[in-house]
N, C-alpha and C. Protein backbone atom coordinates (compact mmCIF):
# COMPACT_ATOMS: atom_id res chain seq x y z
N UNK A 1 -19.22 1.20 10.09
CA UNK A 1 -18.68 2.23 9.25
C UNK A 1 -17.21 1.94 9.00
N UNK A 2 -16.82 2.16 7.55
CA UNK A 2 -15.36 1.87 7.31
C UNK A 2 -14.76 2.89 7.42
N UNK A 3 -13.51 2.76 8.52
CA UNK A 3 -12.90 4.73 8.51
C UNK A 3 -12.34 4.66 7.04
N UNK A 4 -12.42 6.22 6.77
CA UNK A 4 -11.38 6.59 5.59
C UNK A 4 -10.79 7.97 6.04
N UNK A 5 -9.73 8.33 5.16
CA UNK A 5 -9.65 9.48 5.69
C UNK A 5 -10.11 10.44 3.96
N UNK A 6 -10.46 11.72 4.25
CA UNK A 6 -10.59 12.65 3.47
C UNK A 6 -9.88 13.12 2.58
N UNK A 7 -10.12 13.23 1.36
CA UNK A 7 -9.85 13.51 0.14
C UNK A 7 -8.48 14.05 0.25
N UNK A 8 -8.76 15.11 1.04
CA UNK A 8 -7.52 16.42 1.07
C UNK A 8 -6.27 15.52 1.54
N UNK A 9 -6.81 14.64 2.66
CA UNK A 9 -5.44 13.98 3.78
C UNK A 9 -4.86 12.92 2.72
N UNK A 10 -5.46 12.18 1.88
CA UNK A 10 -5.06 11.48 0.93
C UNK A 10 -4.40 12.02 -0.06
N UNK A 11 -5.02 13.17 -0.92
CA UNK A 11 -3.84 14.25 -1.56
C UNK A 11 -2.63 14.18 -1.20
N UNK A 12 -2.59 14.82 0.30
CA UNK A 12 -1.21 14.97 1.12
C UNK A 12 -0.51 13.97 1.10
N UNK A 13 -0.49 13.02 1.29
CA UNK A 13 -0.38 11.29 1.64
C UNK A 13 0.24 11.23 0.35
N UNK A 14 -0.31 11.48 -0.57
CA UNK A 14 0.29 11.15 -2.34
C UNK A 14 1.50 12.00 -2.64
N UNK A 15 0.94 13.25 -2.21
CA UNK A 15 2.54 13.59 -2.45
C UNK A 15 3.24 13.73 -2.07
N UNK A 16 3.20 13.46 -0.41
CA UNK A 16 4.52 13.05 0.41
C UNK A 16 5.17 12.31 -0.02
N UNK A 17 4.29 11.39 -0.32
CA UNK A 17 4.97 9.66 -0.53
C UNK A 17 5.91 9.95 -1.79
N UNK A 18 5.23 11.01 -2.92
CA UNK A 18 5.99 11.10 -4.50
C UNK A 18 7.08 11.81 -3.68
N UNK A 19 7.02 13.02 -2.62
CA UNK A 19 8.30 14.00 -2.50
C UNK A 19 9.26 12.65 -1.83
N UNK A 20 8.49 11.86 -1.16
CA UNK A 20 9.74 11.59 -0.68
C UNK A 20 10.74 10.17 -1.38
N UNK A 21 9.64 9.77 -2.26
CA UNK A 21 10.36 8.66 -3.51
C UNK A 21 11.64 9.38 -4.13
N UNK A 22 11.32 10.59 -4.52
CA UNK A 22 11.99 11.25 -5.23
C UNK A 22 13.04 12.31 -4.66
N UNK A 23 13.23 12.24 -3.37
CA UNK A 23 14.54 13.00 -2.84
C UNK A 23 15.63 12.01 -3.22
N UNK A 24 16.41 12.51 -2.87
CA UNK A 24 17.88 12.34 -3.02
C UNK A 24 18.60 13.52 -2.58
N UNK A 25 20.04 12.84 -1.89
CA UNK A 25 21.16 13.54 -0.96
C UNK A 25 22.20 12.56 -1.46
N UNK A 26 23.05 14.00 -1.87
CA UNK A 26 24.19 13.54 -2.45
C UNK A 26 25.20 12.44 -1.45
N UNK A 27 26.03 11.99 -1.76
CA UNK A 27 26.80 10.58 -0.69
C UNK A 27 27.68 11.92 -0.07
N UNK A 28 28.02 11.83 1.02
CA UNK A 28 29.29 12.49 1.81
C UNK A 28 30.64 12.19 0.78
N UNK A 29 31.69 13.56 0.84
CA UNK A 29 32.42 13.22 0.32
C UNK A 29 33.47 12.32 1.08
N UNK A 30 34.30 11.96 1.01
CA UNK A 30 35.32 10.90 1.91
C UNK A 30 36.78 11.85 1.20
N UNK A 31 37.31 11.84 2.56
CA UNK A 31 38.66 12.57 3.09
C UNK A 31 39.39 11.53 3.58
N UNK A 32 40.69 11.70 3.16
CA UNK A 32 41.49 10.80 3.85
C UNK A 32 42.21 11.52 4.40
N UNK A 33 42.68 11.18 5.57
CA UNK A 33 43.52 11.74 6.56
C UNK A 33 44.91 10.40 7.28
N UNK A 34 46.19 11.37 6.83
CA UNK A 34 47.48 10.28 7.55
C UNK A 34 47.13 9.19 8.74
N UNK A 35 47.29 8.09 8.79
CA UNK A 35 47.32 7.74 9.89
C UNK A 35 48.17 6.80 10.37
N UNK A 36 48.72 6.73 11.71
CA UNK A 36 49.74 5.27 11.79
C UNK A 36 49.01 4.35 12.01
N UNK A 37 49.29 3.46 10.47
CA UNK A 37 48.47 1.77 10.80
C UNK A 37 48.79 0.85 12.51
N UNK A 38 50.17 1.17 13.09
CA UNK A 38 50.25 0.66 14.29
C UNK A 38 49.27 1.47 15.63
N UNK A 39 49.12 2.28 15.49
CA UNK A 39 48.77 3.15 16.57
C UNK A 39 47.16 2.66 16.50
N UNK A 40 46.46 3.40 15.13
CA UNK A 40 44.71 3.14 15.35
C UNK A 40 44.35 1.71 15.30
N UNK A 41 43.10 1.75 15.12
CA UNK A 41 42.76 0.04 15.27
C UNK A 41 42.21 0.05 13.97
N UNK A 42 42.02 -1.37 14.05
CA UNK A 42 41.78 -2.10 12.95
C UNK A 42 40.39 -1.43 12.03
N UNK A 43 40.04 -1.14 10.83
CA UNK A 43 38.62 -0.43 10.55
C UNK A 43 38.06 -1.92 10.48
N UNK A 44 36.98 -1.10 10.50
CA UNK A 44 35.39 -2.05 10.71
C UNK A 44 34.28 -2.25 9.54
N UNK A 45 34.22 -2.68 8.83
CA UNK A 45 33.45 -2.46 8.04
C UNK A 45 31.94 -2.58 8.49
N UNK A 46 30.73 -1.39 7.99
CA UNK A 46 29.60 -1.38 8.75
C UNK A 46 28.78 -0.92 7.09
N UNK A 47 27.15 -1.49 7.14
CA UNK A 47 26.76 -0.73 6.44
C UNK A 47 26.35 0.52 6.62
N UNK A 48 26.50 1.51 5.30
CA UNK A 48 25.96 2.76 5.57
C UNK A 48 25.12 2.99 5.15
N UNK A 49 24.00 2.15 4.58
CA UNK A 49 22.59 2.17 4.60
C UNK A 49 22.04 0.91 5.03
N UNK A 50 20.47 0.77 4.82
CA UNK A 50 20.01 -0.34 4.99
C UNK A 50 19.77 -1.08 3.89
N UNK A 51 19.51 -2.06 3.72
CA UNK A 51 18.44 -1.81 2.08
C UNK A 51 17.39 -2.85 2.42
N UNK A 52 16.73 -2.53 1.55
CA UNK A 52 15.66 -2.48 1.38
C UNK A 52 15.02 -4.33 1.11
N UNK A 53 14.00 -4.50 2.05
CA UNK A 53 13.78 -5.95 2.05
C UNK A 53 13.62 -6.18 1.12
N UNK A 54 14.18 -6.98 0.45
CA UNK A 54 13.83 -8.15 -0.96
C UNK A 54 12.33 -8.46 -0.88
N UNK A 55 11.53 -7.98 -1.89
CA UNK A 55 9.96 -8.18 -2.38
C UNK A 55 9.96 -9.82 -2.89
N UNK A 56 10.22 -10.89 -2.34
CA UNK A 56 9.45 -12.49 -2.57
C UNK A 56 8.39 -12.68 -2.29
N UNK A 57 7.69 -13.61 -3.32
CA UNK A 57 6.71 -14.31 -2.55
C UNK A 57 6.07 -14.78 -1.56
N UNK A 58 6.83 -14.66 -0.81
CA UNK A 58 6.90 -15.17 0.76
C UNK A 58 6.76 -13.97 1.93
N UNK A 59 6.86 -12.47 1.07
CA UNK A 59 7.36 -11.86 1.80
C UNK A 59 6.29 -10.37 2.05
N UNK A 60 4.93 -10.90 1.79
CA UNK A 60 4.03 -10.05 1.72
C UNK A 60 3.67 -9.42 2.94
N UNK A 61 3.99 -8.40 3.61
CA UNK A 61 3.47 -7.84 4.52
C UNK A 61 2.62 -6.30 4.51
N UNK A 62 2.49 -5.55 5.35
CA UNK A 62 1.74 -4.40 5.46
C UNK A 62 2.63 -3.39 4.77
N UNK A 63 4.42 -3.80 5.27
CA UNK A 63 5.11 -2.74 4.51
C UNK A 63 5.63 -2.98 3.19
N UNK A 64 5.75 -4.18 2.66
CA UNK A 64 6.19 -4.50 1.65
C UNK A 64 5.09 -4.48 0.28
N UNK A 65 3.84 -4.43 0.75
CA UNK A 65 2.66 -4.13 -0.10
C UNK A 65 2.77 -2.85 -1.06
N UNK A 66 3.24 -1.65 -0.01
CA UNK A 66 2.72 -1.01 -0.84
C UNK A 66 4.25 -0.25 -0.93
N UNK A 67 4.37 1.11 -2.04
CA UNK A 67 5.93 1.57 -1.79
C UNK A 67 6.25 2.24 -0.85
N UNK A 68 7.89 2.08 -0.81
CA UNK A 68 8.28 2.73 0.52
C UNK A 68 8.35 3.99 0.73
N UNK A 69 7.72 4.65 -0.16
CA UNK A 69 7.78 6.70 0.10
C UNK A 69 6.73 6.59 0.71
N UNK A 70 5.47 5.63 0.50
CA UNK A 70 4.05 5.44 1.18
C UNK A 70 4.02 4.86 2.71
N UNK A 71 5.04 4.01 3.02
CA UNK A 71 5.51 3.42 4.37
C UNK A 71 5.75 4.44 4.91
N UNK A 72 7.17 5.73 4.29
CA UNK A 72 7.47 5.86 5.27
C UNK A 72 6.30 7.54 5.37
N UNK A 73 6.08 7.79 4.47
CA UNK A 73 5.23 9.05 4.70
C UNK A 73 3.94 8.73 5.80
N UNK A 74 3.36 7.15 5.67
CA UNK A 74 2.61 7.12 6.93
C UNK A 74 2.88 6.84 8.35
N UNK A 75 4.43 6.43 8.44
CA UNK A 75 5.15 6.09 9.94
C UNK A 75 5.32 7.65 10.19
N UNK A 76 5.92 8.63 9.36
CA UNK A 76 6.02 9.66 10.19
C UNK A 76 4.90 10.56 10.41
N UNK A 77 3.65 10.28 10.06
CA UNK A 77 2.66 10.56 10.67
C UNK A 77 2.25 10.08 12.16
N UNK A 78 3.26 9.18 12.51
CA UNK A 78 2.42 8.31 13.58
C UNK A 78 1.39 6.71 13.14
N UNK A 79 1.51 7.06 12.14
CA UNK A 79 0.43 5.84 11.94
C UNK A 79 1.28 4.01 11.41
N UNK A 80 0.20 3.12 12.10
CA UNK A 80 0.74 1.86 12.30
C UNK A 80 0.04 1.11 11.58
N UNK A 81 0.00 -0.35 10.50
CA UNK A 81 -1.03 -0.85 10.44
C UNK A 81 -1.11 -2.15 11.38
N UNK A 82 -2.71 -2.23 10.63
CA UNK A 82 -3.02 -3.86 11.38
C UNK A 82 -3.59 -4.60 10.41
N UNK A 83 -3.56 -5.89 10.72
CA UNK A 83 -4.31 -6.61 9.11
C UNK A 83 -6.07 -7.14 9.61
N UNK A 84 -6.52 -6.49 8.81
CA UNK A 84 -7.67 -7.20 8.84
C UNK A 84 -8.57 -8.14 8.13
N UNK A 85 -9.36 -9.05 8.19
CA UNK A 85 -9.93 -9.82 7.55
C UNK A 85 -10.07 -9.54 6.04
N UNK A 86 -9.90 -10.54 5.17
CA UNK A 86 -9.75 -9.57 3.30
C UNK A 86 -11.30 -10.59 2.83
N UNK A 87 -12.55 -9.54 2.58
CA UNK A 87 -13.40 -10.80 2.11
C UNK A 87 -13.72 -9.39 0.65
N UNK A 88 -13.96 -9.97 -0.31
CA UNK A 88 -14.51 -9.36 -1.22
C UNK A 88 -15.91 -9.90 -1.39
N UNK A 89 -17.24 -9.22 -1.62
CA UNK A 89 -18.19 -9.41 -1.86
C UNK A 89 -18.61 -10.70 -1.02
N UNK A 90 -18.50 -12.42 -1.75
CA UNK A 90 -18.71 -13.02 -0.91
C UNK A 90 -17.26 -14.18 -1.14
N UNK A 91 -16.39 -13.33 -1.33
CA UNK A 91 -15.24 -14.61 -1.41
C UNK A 91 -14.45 -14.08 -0.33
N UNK A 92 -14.33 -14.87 0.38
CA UNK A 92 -13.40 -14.87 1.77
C UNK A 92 -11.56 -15.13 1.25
N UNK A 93 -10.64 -14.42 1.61
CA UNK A 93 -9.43 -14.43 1.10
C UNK A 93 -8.24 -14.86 2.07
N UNK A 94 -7.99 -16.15 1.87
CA UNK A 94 -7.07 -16.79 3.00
C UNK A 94 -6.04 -16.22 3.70
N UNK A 95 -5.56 -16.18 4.62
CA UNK A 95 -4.07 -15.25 5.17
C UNK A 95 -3.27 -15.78 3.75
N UNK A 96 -3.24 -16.97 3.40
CA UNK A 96 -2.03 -17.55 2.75
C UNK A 96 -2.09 -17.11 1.53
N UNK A 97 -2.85 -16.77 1.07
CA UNK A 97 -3.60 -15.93 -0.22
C UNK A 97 -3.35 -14.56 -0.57
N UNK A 98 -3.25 -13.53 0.57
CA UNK A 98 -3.43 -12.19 0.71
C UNK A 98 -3.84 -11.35 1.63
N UNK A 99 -3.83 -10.13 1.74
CA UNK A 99 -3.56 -9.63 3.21
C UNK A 99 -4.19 -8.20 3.24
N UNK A 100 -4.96 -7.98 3.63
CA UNK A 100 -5.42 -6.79 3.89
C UNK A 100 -4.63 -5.86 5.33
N UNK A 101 -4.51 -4.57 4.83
CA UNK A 101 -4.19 -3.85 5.80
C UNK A 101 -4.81 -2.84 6.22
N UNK A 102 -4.79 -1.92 7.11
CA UNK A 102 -5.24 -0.77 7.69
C UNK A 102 -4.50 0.17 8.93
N UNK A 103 -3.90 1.21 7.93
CA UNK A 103 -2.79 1.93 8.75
C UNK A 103 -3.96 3.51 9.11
N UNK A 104 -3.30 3.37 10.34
CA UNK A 104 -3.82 4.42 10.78
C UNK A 104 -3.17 4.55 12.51
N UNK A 105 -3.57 5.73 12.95
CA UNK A 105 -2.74 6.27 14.17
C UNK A 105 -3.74 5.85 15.31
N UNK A 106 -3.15 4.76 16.13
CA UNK A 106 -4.00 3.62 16.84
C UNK A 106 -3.52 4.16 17.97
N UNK A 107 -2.88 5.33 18.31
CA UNK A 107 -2.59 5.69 19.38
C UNK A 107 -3.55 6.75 20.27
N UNK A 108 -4.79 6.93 18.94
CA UNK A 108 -6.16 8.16 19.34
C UNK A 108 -7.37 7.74 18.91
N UNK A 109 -8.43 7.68 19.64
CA UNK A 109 -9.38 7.22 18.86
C UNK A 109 -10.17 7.83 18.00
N UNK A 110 -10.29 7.63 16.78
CA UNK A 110 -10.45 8.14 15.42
C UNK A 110 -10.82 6.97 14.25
N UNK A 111 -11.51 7.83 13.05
CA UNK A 111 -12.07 6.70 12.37
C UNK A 111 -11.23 7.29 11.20
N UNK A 112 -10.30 7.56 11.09
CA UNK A 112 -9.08 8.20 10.26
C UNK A 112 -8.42 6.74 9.63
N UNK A 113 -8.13 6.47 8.56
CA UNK A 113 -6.91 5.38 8.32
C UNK A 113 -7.02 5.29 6.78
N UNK A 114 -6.56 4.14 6.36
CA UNK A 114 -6.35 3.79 4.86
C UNK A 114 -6.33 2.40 5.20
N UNK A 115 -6.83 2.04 3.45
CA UNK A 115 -7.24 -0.18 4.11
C UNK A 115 -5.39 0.04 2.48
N UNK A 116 -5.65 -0.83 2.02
CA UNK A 116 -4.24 -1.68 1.04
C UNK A 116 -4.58 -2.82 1.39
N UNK A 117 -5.21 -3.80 -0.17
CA UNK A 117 -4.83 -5.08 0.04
C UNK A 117 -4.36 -5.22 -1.33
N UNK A 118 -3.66 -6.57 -1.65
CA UNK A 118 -3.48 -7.73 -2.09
C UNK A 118 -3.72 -9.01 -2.09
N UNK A 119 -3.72 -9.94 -3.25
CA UNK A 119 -4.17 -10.96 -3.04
C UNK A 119 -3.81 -11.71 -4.10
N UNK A 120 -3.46 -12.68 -4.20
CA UNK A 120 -3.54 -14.30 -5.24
C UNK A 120 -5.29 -14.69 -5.22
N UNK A 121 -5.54 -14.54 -6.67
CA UNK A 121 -7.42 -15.09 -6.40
C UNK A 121 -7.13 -16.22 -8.00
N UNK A 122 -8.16 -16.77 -7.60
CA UNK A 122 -8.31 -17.77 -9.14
C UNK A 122 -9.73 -17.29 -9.43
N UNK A 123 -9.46 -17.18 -11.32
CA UNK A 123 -10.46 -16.84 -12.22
C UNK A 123 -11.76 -16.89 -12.00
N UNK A 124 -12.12 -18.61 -11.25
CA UNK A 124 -13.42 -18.44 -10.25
C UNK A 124 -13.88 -17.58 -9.04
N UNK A 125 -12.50 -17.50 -8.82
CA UNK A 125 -12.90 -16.60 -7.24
C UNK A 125 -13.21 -15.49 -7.91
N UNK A 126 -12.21 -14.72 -8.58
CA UNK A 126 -12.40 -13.64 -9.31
C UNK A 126 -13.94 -13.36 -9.89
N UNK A 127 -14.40 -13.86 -10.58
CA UNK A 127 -15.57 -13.82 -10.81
C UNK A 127 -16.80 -14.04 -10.28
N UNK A 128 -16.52 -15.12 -9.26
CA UNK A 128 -17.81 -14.62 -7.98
C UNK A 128 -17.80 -13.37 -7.35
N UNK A 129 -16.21 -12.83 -6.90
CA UNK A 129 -16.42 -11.60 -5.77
C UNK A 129 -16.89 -10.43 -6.68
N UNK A 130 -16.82 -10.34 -7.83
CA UNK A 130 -17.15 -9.43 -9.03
C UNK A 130 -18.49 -9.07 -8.91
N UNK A 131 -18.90 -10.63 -9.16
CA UNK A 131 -20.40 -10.44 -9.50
C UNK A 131 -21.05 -10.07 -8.32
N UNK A 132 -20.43 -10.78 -7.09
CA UNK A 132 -20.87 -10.49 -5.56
C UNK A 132 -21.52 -8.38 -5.20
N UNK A 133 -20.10 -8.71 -5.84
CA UNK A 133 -20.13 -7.05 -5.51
C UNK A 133 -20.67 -5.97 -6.50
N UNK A 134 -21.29 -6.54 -8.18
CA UNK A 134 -21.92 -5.69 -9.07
C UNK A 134 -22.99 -6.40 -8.12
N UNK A 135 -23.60 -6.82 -7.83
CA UNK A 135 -25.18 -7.31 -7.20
C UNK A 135 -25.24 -6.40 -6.91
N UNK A 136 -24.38 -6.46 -5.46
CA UNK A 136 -24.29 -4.85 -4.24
C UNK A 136 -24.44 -3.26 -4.76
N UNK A 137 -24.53 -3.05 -5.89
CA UNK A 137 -24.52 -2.06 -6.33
C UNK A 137 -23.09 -1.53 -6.83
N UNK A 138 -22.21 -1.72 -6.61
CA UNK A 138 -20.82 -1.60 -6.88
C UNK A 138 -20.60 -1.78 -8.85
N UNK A 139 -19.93 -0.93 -9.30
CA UNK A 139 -19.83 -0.40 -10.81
C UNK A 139 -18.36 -1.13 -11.15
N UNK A 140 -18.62 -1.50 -12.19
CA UNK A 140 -17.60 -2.25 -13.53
C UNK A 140 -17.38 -1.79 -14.14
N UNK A 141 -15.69 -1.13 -14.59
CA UNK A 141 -15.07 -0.61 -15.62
C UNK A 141 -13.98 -1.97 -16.02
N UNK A 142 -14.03 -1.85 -17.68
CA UNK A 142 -12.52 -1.80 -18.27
C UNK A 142 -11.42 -1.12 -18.08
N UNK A 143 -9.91 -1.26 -17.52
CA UNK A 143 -9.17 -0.65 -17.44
C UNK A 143 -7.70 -0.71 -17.65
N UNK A 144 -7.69 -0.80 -19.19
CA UNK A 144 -6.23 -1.45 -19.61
C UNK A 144 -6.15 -2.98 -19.69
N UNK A 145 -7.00 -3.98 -19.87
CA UNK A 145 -7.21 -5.34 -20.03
C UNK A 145 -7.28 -5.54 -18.31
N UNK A 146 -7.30 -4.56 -17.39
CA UNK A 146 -7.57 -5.53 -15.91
C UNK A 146 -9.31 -4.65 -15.82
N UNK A 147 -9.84 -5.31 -14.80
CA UNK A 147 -11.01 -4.87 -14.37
C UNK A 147 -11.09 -3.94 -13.35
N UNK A 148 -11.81 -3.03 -12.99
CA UNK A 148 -11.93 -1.98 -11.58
C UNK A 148 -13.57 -2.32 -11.75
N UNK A 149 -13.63 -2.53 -9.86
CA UNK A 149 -14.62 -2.60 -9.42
C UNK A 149 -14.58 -1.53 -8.29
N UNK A 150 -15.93 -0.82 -8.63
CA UNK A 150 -16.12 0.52 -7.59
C UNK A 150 -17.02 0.57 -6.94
N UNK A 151 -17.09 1.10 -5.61
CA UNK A 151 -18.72 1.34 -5.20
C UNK A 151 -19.17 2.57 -5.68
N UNK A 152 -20.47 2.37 -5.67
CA UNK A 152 -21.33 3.69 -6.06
C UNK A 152 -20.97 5.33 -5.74
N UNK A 153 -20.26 5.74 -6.26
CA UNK A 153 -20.06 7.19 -5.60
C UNK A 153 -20.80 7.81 -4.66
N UNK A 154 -22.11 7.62 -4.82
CA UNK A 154 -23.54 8.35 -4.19
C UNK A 154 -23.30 7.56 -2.65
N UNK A 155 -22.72 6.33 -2.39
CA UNK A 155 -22.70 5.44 -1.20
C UNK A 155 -21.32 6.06 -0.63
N UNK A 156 -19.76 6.46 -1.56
CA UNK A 156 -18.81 6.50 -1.03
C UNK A 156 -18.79 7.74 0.45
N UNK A 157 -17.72 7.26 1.44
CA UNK A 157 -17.55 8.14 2.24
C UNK A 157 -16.75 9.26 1.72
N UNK A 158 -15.62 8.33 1.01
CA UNK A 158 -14.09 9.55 0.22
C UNK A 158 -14.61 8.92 -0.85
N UNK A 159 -13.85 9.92 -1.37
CA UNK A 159 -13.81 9.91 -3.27
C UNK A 159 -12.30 10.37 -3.32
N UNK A 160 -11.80 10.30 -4.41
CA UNK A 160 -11.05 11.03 -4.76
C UNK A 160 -11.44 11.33 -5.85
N UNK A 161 -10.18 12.22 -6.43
CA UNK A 161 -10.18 13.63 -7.69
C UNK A 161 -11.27 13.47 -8.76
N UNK A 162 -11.35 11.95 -9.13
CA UNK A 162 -11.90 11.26 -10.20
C UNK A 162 -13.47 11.19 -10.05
N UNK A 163 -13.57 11.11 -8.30
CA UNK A 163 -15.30 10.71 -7.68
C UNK A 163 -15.17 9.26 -7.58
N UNK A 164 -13.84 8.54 -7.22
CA UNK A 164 -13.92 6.89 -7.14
C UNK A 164 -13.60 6.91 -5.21
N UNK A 165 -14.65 6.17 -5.10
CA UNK A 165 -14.47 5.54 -3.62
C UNK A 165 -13.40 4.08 -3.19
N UNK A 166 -14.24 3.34 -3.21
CA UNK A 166 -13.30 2.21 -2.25
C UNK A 166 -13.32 1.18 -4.05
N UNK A 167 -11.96 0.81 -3.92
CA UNK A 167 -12.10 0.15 -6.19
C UNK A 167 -11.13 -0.96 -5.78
N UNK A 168 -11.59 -2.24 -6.17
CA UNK A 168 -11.00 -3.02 -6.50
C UNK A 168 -10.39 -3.12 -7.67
N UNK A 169 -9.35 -3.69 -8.00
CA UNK A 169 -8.77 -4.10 -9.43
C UNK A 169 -8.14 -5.44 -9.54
N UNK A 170 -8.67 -5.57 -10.38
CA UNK A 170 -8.61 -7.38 -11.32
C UNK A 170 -7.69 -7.84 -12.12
N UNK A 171 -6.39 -8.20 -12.03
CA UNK A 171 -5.70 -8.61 -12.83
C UNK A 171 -5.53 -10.15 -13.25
N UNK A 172 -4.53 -10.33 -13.68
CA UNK A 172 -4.64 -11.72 -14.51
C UNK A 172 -4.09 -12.40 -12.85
N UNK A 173 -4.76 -13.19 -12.25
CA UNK A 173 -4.66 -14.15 -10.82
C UNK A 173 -4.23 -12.96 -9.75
N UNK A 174 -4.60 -11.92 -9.59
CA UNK A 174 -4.54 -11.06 -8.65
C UNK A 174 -5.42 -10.11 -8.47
N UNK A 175 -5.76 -9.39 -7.14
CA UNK A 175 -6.69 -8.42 -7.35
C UNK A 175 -5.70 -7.89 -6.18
N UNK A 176 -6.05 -6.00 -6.34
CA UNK A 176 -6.07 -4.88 -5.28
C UNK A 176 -7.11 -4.29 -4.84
N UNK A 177 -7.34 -3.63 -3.61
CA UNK A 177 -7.59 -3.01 -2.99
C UNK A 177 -7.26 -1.89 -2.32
N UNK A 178 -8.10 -0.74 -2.17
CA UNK A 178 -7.53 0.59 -1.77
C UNK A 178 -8.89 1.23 -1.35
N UNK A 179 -8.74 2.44 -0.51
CA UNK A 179 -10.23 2.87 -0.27
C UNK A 179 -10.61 4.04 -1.40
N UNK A 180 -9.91 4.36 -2.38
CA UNK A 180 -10.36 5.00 -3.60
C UNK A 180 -9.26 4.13 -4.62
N UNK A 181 -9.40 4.89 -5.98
CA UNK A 181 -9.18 4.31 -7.37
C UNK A 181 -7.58 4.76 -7.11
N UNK A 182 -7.29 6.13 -6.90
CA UNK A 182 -6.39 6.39 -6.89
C UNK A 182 -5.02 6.00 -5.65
N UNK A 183 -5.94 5.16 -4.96
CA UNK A 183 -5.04 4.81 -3.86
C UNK A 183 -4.46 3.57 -4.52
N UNK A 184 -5.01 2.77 -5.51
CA UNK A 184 -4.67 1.64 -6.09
C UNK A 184 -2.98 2.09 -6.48
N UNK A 185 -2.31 3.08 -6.74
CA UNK A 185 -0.96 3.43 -7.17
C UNK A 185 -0.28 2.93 -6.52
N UNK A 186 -0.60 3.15 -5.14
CA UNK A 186 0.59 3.05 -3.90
C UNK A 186 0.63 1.19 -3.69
N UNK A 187 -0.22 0.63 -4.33
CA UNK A 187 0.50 -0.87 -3.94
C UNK A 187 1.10 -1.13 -5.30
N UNK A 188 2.24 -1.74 -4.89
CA UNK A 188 3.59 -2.33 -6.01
C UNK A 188 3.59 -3.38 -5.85
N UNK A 189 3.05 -4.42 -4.66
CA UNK A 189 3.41 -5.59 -4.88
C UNK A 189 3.43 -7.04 -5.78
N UNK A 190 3.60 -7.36 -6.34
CA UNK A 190 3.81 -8.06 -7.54
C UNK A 190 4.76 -9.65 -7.12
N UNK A 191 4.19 -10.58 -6.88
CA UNK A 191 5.42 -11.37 -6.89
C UNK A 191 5.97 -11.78 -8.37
């Protein structure tokens, strides 16, 4: 059985992630105050934020997959991922290729989590794991010149809003993964 979590917890999940893309706090104002250059010490220069890892090619991981209102809305849940094996239908997807994940709170045992993948595929691969997976019963839409591949609603565990379960999507030398259609948002990665 593939954990997922429930419709509602995924809702939540979405719009944490949007509330928290979209905060903002104004900068502190800065005061200057007299001081004798002999007396204090020397200032320090430090950053006052972090920023944010540079998205390369090279640089595909669990957190960099998907956006960071989605990182951090699932760390402060508690939840961690892990990567697991990425096979679509019957095409097996190299580490060096792409990366499947699965965050969830590994600190309880529960069949609670979310998968996120990515991947580099070629046109052949693409089209075997397609067909692999229309065999399986799994449904083919057009969607904006990329492809979505879905499983059967009647089979899904979650759905979301739409009634889409676990959906691949097909782009020009890339595909995603998510355990519904609408989870497909939260990955940005793009090299």
């Amino acid at each position: 059985m593939i954990p997922r979590l429930p419709s509602a917890t995924i809702g939540f999940l979405l719009v944490a992630a949007a509330l928290v893309g979209c905060s903002s706090s104004p900068a502190p104002e800065k005061t200057s105050q007299p001081s004798d250059a002999a007396s204090s010490p020397a200032p320090t220069a430090g950053p006052a934020t972090t920023p944010e890892p540079e998205r390369t090619p090279g640089a595909l991981s669990c957190e960099s997959m998907i956006s960071p209102g989605t990182v951090d809305a699932l760390t402060a849940q508690g939840w961690t991922a892990e990567t697991k094996e990425f096979v679509i239908g019957d095409v097996a997807i190299g580490e060096d290729e792409g990366l499947l994940c699965f965050w969830a709170d590994y600190s309880i045992a529960s069949d609670h989590g979310q998968f996120y993948g990515w991947a580099a595929i070629s046109p052949t691969d693409a089209a075997s794991a397609q067909n692999s997976l229309i065999a399986s019963g799994w449904r083919r839409e057009d969607v904006g010149g990329e492809v979505a591949i879905t499983e059967d609603p009647a089979y899904a565990m979650t759905t979301d809003e739409e009634g889409y379960g676990m959906t691949y999507l097909f782009g020009d030398g890339w595909v995603k993964f998510a355990d519904t259609k609408q989870g497909l948002v939260l990955i940005e990665w793009m090299p």
